[in-house]
PDB file of N, CA and C in Angstrom:
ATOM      1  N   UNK A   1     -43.381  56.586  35.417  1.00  0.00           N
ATOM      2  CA  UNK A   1     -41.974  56.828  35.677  1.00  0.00           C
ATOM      3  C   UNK A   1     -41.669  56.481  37.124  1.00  0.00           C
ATOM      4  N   UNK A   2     -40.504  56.150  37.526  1.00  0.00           N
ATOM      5  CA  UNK A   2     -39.807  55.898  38.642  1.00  0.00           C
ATOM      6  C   UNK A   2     -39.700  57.143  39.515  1.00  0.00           C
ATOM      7  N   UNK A   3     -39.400  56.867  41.439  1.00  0.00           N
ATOM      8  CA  UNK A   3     -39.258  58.039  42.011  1.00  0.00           C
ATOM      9  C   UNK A   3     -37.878  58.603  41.289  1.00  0.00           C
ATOM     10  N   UNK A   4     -37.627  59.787  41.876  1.00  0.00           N
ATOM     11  CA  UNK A   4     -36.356  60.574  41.823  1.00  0.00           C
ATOM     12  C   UNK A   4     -35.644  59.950  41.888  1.00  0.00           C
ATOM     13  N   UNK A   5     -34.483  60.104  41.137  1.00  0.00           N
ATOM     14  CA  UNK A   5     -32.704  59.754  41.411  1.00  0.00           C
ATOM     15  C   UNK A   5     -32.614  59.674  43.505  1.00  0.00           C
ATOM     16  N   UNK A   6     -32.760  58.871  44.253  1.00  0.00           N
ATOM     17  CA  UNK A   6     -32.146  59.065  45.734  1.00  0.00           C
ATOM     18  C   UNK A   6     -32.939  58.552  46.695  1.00  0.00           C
ATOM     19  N   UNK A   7     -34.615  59.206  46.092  1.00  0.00           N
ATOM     20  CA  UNK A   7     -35.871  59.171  46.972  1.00  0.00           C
ATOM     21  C   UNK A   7     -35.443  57.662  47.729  1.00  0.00           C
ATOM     22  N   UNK A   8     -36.361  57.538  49.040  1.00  0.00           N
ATOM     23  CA  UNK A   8     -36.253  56.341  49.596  1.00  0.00           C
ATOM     24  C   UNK A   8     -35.150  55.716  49.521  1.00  0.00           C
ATOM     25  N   UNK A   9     -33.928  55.676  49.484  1.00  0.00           N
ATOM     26  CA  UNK A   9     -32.818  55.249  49.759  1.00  0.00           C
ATOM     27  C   UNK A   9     -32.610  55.128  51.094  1.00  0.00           C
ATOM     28  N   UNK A  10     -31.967  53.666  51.760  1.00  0.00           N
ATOM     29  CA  UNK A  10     -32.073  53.526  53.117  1.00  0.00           C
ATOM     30  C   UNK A  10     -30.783  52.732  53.431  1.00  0.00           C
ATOM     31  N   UNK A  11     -29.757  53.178  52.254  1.00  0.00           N
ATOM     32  CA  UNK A  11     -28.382  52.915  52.486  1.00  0.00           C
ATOM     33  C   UNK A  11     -27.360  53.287  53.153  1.00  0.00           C
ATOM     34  N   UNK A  12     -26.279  53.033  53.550  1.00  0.00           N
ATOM     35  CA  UNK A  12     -25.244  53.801  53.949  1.00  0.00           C
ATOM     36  C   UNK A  12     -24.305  53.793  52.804  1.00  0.00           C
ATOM     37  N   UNK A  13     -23.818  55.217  52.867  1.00  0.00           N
ATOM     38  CA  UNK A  13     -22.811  55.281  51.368  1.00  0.00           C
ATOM     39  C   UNK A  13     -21.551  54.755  52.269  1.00  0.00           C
ATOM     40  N   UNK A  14     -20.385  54.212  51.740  1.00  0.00           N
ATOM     41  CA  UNK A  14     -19.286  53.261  52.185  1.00  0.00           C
ATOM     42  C   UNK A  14     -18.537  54.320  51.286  1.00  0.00           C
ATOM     43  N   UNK A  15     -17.166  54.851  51.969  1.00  0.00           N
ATOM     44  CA  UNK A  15     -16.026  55.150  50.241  1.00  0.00           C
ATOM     45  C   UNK A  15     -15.224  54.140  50.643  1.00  0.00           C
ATOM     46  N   UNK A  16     -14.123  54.125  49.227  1.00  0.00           N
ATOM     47  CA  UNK A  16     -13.518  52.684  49.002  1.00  0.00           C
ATOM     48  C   UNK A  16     -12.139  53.184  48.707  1.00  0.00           C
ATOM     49  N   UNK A  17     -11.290  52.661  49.127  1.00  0.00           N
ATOM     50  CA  UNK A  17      -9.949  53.023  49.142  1.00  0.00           C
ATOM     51  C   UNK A  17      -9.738  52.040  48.415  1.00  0.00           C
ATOM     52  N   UNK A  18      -8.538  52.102  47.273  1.00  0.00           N
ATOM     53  CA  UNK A  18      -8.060  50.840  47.034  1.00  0.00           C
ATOM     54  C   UNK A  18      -6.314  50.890  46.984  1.00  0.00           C
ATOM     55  N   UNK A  19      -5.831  50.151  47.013  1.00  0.00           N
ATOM     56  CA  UNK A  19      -4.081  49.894  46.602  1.00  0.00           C
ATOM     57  C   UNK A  19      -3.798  48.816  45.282  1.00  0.00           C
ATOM     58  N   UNK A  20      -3.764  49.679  44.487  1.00  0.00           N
ATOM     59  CA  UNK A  20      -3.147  49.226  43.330  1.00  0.00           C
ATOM     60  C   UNK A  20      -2.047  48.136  43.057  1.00  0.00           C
ATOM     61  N   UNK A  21      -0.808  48.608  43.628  1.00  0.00           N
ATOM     62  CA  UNK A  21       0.497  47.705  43.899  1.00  0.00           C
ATOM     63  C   UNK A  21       1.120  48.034  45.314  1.00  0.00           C
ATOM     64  N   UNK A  22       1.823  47.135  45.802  1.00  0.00           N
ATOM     65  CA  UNK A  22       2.494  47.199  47.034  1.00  0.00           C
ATOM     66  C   UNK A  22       2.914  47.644  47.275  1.00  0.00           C
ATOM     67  N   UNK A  23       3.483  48.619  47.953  1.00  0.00           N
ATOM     68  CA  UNK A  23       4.373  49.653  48.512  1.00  0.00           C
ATOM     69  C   UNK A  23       3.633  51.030  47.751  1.00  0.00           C
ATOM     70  N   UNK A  24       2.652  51.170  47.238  1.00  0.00           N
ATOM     71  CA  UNK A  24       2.206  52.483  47.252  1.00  0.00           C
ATOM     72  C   UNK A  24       1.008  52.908  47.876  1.00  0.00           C
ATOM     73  N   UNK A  25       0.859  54.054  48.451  1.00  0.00           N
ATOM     74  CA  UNK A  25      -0.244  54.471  49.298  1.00  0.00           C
ATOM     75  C   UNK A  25      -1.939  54.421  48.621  1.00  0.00           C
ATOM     76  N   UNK A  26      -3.123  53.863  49.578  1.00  0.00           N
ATOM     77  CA  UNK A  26      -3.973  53.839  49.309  1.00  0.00           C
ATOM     78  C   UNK A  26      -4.224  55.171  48.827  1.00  0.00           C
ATOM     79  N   UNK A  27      -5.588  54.786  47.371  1.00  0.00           N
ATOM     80  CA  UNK A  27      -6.106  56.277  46.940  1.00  0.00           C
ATOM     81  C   UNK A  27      -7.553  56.246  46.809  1.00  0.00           C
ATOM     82  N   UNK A  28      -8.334  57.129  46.525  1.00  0.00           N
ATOM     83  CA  UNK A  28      -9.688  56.716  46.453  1.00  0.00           C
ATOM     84  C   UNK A  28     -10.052  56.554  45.636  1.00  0.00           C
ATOM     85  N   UNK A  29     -11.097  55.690  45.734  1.00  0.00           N
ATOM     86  CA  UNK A  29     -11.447  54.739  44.495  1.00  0.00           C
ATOM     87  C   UNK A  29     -12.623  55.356  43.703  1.00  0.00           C
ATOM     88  N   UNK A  30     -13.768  55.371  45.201  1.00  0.00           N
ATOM     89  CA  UNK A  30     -15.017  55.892  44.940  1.00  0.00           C
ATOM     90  C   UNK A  30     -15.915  55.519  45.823  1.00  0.00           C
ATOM     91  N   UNK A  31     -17.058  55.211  45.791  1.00  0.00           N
ATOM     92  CA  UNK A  31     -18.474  55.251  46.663  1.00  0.00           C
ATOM     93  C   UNK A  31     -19.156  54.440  46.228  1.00  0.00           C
ATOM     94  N   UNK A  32     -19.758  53.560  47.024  1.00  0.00           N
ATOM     95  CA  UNK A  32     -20.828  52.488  47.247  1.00  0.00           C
ATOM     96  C   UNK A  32     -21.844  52.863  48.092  1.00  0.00           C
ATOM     97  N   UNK A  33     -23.128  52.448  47.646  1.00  0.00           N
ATOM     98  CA  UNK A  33     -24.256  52.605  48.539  1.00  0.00           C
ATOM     99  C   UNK A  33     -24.829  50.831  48.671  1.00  0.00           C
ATOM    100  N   UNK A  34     -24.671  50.939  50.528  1.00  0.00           N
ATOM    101  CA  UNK A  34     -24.902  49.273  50.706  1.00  0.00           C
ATOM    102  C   UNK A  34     -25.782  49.303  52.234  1.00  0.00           C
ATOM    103  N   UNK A  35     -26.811  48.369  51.984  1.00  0.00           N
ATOM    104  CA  UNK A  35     -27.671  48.296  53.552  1.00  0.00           C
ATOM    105  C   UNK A  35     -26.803  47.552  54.695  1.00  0.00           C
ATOM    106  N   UNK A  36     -25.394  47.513  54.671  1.00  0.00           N
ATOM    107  CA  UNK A  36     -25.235  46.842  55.323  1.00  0.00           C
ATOM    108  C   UNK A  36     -23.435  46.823  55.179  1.00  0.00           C
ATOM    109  N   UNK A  37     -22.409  46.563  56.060  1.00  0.00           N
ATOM    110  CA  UNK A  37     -21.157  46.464  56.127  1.00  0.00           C
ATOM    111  C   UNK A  37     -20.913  45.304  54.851  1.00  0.00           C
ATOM    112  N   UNK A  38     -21.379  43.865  54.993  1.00  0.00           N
ATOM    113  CA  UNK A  38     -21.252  43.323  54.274  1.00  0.00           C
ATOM    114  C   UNK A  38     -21.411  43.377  52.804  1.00  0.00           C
ATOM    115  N   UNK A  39     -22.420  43.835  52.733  1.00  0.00           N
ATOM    116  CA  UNK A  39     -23.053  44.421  51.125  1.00  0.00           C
ATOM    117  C   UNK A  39     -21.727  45.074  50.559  1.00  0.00           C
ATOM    118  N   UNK A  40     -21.646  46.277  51.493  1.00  0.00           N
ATOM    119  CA  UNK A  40     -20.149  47.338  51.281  1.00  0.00           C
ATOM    120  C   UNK A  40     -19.252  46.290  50.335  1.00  0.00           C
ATOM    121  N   UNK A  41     -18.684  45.660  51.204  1.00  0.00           N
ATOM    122  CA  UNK A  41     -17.525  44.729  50.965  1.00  0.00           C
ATOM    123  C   UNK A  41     -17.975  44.297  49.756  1.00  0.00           C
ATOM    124  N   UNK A  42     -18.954  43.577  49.350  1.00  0.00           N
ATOM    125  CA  UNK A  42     -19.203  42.362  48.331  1.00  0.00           C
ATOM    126  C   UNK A  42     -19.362  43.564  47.008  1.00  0.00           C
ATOM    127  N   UNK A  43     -19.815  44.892  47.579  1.00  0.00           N
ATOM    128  CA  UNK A  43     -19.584  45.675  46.048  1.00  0.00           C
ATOM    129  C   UNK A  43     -18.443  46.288  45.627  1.00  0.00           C
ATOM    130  N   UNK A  44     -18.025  46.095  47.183  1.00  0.00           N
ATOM    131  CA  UNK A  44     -16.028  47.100  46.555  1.00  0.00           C
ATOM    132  C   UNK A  44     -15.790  46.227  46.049  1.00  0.00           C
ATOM    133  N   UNK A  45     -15.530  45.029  46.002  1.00  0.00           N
ATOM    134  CA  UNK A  45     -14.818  44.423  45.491  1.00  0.00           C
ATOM    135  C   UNK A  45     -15.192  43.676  43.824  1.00  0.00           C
ATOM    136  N   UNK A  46     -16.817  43.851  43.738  1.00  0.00           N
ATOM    137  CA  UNK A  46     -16.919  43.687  42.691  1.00  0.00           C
ATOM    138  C   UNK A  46     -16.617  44.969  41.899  1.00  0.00           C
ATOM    139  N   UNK A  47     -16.932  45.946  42.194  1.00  0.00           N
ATOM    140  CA  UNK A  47     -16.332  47.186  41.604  1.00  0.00           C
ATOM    141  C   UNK A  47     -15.247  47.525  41.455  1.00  0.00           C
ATOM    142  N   UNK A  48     -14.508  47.715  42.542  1.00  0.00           N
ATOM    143  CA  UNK A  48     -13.111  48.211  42.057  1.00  0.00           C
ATOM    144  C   UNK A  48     -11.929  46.521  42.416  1.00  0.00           C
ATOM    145  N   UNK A  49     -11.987  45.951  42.514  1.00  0.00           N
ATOM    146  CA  UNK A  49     -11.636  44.580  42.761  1.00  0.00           C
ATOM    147  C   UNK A  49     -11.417  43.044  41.789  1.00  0.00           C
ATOM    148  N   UNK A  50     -12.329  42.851  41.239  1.00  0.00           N
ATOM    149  CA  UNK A  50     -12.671  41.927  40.735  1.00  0.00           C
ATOM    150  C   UNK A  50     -12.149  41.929  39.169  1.00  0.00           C
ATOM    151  N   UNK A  51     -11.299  42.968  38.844  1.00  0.00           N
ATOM    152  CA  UNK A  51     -10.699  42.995  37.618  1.00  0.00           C
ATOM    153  C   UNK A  51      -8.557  42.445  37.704  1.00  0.00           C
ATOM    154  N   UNK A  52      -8.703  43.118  39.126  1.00  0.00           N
ATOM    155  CA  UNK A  52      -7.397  42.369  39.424  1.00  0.00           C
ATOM    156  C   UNK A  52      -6.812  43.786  39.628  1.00  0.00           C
ATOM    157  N   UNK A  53      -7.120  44.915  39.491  1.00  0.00           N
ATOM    158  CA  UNK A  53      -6.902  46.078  39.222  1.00  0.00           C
ATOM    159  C   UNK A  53      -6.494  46.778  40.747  1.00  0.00           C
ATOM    160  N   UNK A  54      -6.585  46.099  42.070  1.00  0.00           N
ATOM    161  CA  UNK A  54      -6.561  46.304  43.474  1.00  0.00           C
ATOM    162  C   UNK A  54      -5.525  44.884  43.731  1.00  0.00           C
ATOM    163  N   UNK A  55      -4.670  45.078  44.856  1.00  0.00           N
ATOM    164  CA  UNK A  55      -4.411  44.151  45.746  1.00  0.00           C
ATOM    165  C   UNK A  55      -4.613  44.197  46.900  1.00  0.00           C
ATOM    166  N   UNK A  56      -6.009  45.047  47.566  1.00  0.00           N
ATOM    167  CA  UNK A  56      -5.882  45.789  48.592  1.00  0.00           C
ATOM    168  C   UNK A  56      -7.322  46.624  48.677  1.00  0.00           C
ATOM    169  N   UNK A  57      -8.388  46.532  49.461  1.00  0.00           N
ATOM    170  CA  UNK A  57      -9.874  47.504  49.404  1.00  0.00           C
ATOM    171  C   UNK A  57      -9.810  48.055  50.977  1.00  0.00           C
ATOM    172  N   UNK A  58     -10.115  49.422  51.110  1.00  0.00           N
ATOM    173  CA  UNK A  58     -10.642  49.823  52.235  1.00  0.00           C
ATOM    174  C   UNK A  58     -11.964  49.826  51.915  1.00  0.00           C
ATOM    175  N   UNK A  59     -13.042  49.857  53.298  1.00  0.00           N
ATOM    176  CA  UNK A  59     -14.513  50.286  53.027  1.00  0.00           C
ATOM    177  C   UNK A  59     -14.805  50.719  54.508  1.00  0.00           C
ATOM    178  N   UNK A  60     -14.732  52.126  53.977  1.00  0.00           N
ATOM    179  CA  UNK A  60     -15.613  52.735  55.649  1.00  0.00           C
ATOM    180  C   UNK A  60     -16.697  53.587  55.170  1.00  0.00           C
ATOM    181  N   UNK A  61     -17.174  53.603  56.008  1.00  0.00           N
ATOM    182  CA  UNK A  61     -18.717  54.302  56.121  1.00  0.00           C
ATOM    183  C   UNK A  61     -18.007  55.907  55.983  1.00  0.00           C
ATOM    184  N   UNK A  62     -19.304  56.546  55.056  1.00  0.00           N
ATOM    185  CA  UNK A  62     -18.531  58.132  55.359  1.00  0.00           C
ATOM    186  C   UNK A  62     -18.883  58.406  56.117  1.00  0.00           C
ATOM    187  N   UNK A  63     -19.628  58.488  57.259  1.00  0.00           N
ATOM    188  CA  UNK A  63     -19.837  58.847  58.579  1.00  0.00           C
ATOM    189  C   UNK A  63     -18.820  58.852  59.016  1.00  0.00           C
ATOM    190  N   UNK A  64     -17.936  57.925  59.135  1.00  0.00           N
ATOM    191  CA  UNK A  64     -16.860  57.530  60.181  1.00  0.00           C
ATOM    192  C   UNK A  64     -15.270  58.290  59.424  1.00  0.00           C
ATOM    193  N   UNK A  65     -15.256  59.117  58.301  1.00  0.00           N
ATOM    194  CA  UNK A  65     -14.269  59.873  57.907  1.00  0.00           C
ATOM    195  C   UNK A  65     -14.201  60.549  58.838  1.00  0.00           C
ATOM    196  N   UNK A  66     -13.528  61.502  59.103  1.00  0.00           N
ATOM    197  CA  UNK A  66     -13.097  63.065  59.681  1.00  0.00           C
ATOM    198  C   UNK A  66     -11.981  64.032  59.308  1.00  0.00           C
ATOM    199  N   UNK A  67     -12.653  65.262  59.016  1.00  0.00           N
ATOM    200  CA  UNK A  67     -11.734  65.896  57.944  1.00  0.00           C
ATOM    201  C   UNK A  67     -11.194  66.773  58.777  1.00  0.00           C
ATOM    202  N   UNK A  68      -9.996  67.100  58.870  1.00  0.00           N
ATOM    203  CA  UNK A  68      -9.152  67.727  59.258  1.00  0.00           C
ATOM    204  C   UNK A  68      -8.688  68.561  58.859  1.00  0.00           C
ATOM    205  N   UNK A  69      -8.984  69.745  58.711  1.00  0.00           N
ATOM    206  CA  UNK A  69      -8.740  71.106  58.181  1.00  0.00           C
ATOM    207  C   UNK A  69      -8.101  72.485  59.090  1.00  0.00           C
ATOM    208  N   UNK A  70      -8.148  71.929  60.133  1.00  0.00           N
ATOM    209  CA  UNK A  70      -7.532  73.239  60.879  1.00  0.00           C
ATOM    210  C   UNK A  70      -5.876  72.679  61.323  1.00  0.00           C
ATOM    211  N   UNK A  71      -4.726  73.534  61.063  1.00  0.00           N
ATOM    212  CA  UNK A  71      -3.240  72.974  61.409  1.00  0.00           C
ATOM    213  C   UNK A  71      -2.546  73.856  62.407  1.00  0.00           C
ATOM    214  N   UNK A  72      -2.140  73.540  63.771  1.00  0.00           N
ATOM    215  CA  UNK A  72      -1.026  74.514  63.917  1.00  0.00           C
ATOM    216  C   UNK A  72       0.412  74.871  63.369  1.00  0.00           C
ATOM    217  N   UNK A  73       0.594  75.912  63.135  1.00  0.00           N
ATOM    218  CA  UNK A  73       2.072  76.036  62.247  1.00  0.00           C
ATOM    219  C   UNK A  73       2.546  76.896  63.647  1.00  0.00           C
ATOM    220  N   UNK A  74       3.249  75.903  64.421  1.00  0.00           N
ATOM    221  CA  UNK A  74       3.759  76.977  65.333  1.00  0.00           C
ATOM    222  C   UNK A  74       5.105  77.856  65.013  1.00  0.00           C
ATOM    223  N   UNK A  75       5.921  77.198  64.230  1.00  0.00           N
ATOM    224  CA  UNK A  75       6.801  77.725  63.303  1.00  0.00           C
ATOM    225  C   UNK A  75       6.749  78.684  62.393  1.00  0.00           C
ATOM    226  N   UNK A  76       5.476  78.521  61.871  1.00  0.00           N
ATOM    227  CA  UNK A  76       4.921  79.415  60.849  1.00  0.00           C
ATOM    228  C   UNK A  76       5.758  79.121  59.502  1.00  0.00           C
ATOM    229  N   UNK A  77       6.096  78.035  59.086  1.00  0.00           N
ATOM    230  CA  UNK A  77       6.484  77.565  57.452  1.00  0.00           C
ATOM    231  C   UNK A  77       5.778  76.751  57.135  1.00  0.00           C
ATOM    232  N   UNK A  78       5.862  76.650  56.117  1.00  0.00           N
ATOM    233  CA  UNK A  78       5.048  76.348  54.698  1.00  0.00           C
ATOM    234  C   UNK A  78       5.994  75.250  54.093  1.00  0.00           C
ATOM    235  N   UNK A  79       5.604  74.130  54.570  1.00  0.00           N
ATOM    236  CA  UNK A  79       6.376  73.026  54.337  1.00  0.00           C
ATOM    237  C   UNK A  79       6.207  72.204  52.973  1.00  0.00           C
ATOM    238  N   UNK A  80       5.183  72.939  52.367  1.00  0.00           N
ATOM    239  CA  UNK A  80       4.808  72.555  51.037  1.00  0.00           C
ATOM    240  C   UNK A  80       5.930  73.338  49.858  1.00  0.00           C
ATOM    241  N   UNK A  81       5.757  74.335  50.160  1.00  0.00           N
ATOM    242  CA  UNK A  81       6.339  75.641  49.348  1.00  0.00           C
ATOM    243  C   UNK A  81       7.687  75.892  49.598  1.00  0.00           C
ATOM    244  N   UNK A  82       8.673  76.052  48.804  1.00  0.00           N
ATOM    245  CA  UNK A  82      10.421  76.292  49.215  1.00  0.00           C
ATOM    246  C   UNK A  82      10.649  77.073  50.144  1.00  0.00           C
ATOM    247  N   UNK A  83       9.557  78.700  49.769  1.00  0.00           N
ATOM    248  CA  UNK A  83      10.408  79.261  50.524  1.00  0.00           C
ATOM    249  C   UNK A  83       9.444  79.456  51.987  1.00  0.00           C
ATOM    250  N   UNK A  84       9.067  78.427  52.415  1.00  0.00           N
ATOM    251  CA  UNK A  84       8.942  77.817  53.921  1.00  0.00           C
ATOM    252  C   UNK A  84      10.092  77.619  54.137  1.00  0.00           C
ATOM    253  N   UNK A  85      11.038  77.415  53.775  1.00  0.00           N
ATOM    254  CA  UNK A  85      12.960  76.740  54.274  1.00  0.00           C
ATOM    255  C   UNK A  85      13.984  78.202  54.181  1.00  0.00           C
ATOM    256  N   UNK A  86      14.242  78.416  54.842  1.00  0.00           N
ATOM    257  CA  UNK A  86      15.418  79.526  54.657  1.00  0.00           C
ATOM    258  C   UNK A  86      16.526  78.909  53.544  1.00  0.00           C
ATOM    259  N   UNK A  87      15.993  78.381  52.787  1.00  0.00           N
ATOM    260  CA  UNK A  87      17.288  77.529  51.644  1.00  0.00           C
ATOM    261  C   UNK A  87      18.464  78.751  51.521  1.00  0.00           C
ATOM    262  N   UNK A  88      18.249  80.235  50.779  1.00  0.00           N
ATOM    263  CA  UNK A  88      19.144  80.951  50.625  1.00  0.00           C
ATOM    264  C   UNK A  88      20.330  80.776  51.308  1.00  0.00           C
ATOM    265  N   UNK A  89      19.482  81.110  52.466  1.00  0.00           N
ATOM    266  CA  UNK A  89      20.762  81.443  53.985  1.00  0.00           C
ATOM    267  C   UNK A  89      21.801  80.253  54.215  1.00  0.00           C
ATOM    268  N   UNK A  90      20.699  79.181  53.925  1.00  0.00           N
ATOM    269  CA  UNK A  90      21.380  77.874  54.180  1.00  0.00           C
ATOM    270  C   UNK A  90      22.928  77.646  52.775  1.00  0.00           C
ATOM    271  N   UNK A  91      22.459  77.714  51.714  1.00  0.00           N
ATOM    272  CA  UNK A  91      22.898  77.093  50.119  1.00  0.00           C
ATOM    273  C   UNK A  91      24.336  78.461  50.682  1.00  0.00           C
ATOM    274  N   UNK A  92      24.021  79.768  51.212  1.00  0.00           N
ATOM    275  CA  UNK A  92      25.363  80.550  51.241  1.00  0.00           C
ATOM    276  C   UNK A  92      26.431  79.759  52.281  1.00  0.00           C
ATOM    277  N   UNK A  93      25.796  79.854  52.964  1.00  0.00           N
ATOM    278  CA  UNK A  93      26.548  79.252  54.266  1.00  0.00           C
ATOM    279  C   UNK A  93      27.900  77.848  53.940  1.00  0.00           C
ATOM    280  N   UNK A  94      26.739  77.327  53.058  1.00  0.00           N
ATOM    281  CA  UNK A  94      27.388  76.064  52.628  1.00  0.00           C
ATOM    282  C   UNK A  94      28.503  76.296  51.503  1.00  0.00           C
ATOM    283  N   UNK A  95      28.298  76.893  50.449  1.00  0.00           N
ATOM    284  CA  UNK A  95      29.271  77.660  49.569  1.00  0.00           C
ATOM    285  C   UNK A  95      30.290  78.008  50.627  1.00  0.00           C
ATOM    286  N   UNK A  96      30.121  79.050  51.362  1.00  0.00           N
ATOM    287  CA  UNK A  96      31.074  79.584  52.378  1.00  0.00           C
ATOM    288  C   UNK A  96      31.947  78.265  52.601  1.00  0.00           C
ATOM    289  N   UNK A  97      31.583  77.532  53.104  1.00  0.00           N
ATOM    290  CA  UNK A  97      31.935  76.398  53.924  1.00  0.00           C
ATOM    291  C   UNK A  97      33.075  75.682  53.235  1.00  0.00           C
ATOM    292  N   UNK A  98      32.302  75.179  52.194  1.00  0.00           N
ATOM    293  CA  UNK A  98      33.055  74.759  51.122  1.00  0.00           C
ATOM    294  C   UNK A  98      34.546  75.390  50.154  1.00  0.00           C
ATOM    295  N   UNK A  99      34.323  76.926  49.952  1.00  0.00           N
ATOM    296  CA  UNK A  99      35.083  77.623  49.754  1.00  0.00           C
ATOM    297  C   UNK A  99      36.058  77.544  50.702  1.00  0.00           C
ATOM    298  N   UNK A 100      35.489  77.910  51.969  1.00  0.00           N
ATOM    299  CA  UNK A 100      37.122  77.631  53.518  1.00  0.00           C
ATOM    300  C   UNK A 100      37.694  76.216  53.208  1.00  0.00           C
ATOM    301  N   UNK A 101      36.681  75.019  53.017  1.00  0.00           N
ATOM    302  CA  UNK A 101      37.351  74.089  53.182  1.00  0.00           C
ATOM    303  C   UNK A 101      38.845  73.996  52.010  1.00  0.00           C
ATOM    304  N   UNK A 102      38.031  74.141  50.766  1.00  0.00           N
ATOM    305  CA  UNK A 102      38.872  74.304  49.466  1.00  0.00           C
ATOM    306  C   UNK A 102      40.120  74.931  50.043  1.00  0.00           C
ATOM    307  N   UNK A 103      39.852  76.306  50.344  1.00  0.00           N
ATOM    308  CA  UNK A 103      41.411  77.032  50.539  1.00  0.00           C
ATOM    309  C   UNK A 103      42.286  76.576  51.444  1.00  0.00           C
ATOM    310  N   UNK A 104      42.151  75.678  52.695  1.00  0.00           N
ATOM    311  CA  UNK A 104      42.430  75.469  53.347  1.00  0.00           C
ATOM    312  C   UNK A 104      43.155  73.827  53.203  1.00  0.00           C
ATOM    313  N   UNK A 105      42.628  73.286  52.017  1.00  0.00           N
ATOM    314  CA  UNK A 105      43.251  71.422  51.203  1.00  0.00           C
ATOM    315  C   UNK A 105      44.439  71.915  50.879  1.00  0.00           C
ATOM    316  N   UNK A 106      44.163  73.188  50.289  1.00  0.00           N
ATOM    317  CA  UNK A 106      45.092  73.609  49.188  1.00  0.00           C
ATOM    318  C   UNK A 106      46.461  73.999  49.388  1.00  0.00           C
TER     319      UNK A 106
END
């Protein structure tokens, strides 16, 4: 039998971004293991590439990612989630607004 699934491996794993169609943001594709920058390239593209399925390959080394996990919220909202936005306060205000304007056409 063969070594282990990994043993002696003396690759660098590459991930691969690709872009599908134009104007939409790169997504990830997946992972290549290549001795070399070039290698990288010649397998993204036979992999995720070579079907026509990309108009567009990133290939960086995962070494060279960096994940970014810590944020300041000096505001302290939640720009994901609604009620990060004072919407209420706002949506009355505007009713209000609207209502003066109304009575005031009239």
């Amino acid at each position: 039998m063969g070594s282990p699934r990994g043993a002696g491996r003396s690759g660098v794993i590459y991930e691969v971004f690709r872009l599908e169609r134009k104007g939409q943001p790169f997504q990830h594709a997946g992972s290549v293991e290549a001795p070399d920058r070039a290698f990288a390239e010649w397998y993204a593209r036979e992999q995720y590439g070579r079907r026509g399925e990309s108009v567009a390959l990133w290939v960086v080394p995962r070494e060279d990612i960096v994940e970014i996990d810590e944020f300041v919220d000096e505001l302290q909202r939640n720009y994901h989630r609604v009620d990060g936005y004072p919407l209420k306060e706002k949506l009355k205000e505007a009713r209000e607004r609207a209502a003066t304007d109304a009575i005031r056409t009239d």
